[in-house]
Protein backbone atom coordinates (compact mmCIF):
# COMPACT_ATOMS: atom_id res chain seq x y z
CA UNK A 1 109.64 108.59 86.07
CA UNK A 2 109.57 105.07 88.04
CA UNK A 3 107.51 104.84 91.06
CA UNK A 4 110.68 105.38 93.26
CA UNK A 5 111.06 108.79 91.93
CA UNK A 6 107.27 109.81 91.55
CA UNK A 7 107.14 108.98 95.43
CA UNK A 8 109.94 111.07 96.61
CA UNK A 9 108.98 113.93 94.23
CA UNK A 10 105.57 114.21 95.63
CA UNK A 11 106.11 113.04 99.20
CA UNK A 12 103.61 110.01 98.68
CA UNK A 13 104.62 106.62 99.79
CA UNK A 14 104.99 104.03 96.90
CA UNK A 15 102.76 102.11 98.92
CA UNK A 16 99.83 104.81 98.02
CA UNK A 17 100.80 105.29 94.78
CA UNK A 18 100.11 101.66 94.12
CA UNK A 19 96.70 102.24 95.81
CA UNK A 20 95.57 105.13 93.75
CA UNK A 21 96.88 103.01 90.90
CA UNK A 22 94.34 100.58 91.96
CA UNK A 23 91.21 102.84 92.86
CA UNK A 24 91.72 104.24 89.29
CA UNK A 25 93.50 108.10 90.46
CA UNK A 26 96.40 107.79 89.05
CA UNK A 27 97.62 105.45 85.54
CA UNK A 28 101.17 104.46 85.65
CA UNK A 29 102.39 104.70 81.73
CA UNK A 30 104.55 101.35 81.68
CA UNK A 31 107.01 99.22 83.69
CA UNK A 32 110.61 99.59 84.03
CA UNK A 33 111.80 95.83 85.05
CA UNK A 34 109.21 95.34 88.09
CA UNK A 35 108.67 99.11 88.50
CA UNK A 36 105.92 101.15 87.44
CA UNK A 37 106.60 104.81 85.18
CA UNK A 38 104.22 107.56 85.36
CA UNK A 39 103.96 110.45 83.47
CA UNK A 40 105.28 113.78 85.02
CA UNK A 41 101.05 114.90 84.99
CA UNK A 42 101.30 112.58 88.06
CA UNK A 43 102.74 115.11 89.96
CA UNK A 44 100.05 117.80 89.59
CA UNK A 45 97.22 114.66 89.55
CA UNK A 46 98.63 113.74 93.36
CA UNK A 47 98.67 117.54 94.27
CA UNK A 48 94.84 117.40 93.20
CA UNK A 49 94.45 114.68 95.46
CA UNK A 50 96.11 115.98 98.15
CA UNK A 51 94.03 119.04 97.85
CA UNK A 52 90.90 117.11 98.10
CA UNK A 53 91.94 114.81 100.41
CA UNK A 54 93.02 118.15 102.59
CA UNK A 55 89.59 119.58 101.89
CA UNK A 56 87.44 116.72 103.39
CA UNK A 57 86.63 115.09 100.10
CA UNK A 58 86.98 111.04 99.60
CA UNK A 59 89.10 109.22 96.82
CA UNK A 60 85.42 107.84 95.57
CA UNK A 61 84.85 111.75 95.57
CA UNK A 62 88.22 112.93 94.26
CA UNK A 63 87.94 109.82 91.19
CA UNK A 64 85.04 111.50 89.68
CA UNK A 65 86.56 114.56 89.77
CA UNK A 66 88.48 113.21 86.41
CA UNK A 67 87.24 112.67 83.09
CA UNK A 68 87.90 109.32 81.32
CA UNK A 69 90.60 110.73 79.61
CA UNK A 70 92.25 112.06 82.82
CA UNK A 71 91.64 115.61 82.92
CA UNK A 72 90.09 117.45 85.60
CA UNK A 73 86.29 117.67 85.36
CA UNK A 74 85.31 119.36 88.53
CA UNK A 75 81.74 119.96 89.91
CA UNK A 76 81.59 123.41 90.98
CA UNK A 77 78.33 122.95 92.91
CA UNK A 78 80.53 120.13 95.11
CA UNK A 79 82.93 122.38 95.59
CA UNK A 80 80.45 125.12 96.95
CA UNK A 81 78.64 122.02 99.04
CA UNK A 82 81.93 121.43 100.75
CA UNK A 83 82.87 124.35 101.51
CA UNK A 84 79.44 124.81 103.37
CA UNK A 85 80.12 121.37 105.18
CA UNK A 86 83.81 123.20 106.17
CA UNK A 87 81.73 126.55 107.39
CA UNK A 88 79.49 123.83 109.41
CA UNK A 89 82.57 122.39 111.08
CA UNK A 90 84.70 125.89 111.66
CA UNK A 91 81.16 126.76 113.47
CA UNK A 92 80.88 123.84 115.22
CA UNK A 93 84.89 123.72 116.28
CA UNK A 94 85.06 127.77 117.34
CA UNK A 95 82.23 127.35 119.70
CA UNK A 96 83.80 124.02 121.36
CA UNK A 97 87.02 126.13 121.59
CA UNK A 98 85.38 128.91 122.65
CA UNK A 99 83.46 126.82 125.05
CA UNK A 100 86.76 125.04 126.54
CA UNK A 101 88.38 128.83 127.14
CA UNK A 102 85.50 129.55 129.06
CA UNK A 103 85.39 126.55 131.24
CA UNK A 104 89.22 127.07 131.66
CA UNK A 105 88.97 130.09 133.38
CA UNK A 106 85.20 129.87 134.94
CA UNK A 107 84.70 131.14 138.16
CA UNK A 108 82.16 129.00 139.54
CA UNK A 109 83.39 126.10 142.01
CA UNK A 110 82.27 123.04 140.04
CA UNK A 111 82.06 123.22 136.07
CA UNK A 112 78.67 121.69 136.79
CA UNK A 113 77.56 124.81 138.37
CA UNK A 114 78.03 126.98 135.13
CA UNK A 115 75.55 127.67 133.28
CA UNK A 116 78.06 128.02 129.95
CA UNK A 117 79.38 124.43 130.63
CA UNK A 118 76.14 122.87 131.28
CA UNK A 119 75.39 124.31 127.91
CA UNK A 120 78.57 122.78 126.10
CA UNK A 121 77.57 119.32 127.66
CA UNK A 122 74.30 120.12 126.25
CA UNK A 123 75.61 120.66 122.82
CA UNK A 124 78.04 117.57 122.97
CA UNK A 125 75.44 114.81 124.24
CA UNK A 126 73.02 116.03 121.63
CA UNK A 127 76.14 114.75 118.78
CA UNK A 128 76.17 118.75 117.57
CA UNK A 129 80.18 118.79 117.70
CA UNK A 130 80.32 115.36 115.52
CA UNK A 131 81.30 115.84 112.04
CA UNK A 132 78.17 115.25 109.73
CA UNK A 133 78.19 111.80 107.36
CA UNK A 134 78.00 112.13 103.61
CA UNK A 135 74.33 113.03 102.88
CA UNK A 136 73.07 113.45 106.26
CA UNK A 137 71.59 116.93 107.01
CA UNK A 138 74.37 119.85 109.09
CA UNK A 139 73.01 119.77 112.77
CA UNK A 140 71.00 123.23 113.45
CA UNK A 141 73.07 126.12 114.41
CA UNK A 142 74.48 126.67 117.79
CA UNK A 143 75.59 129.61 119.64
CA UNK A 144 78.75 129.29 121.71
CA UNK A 145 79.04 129.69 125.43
CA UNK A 146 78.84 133.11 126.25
CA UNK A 147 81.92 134.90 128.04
CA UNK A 148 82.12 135.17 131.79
CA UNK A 149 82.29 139.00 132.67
CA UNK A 150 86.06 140.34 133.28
CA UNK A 151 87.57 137.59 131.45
CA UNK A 152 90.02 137.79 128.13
CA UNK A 153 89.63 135.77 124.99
């Protein structure tokens, strides 16, 4: 299939396509005229990638996910390491939120007053709700705000 097609059939620009070309994802099989041809494996390849590129992973990642011949060669262990890095952030994000429902309907006078929001600015100015860098250790663990009494959620 030319590029044209292999675009609309996956939903990835041509554009892209090029650049995975490039960065060694993806091998176009020939030209057509001007236009590159893939293989219809480039379907499932750019599914891969989407998958990883969903999950948090980079294309320097996702590329060594491959063999030399082009088949899949994936690293269990850095498949269990992400999904602790996506634990990490689903911690971090359901205490912000949880944090942000609290201050929303907190009955003190001044968000500075509570104790639960002085706690979330705590948190925030200490970087503990930034997404960790490749190789650089999770934050610690962190407790969200706690509940005011009589409120929902």
């Amino acid at each position: 299939m030319d590029i044209a097609e292999a675009a609309k059939r996956s939903g990835v620009p041509a554009s892209t396509l090029r650049f995975y070309e490039e960065k060694g994802l993806i091998r176009s099989v020939g030209r057509q005229g001007l236009r590159r041809v893939f293989g219809p494996d480039v379907i499932e390849r750019l599914a891969l990638i989407a998958l990883g590129r969903s999950a948090g992973f980079s294309l320097d990642e996702i590329a060594v996910m491959y063999a030399p011949d082009g088949r899949p060669k994936i690293d269990r262990e850095r498949l269990a390491s992400k999904a602790e890095e996506l634990d990490s952030l689903i911690g971090r994000f359901t205490a912000m939120r949880d944090g942000l429902r609290h201050a929303a309907v907190c009955p003190a006078k001044s968000h500075l007053e509570c104790p639960s929001f002085k706690r979330l600015l705590r948190v925030a100015s200490a970087g503990l709700f930034e997404p960790k860098a490749p190789g650089v250790p999770a934050p610690r663990k962190m407790t969200a705000p706690r509940k005011p009494r009589g409120t929902k959620s």
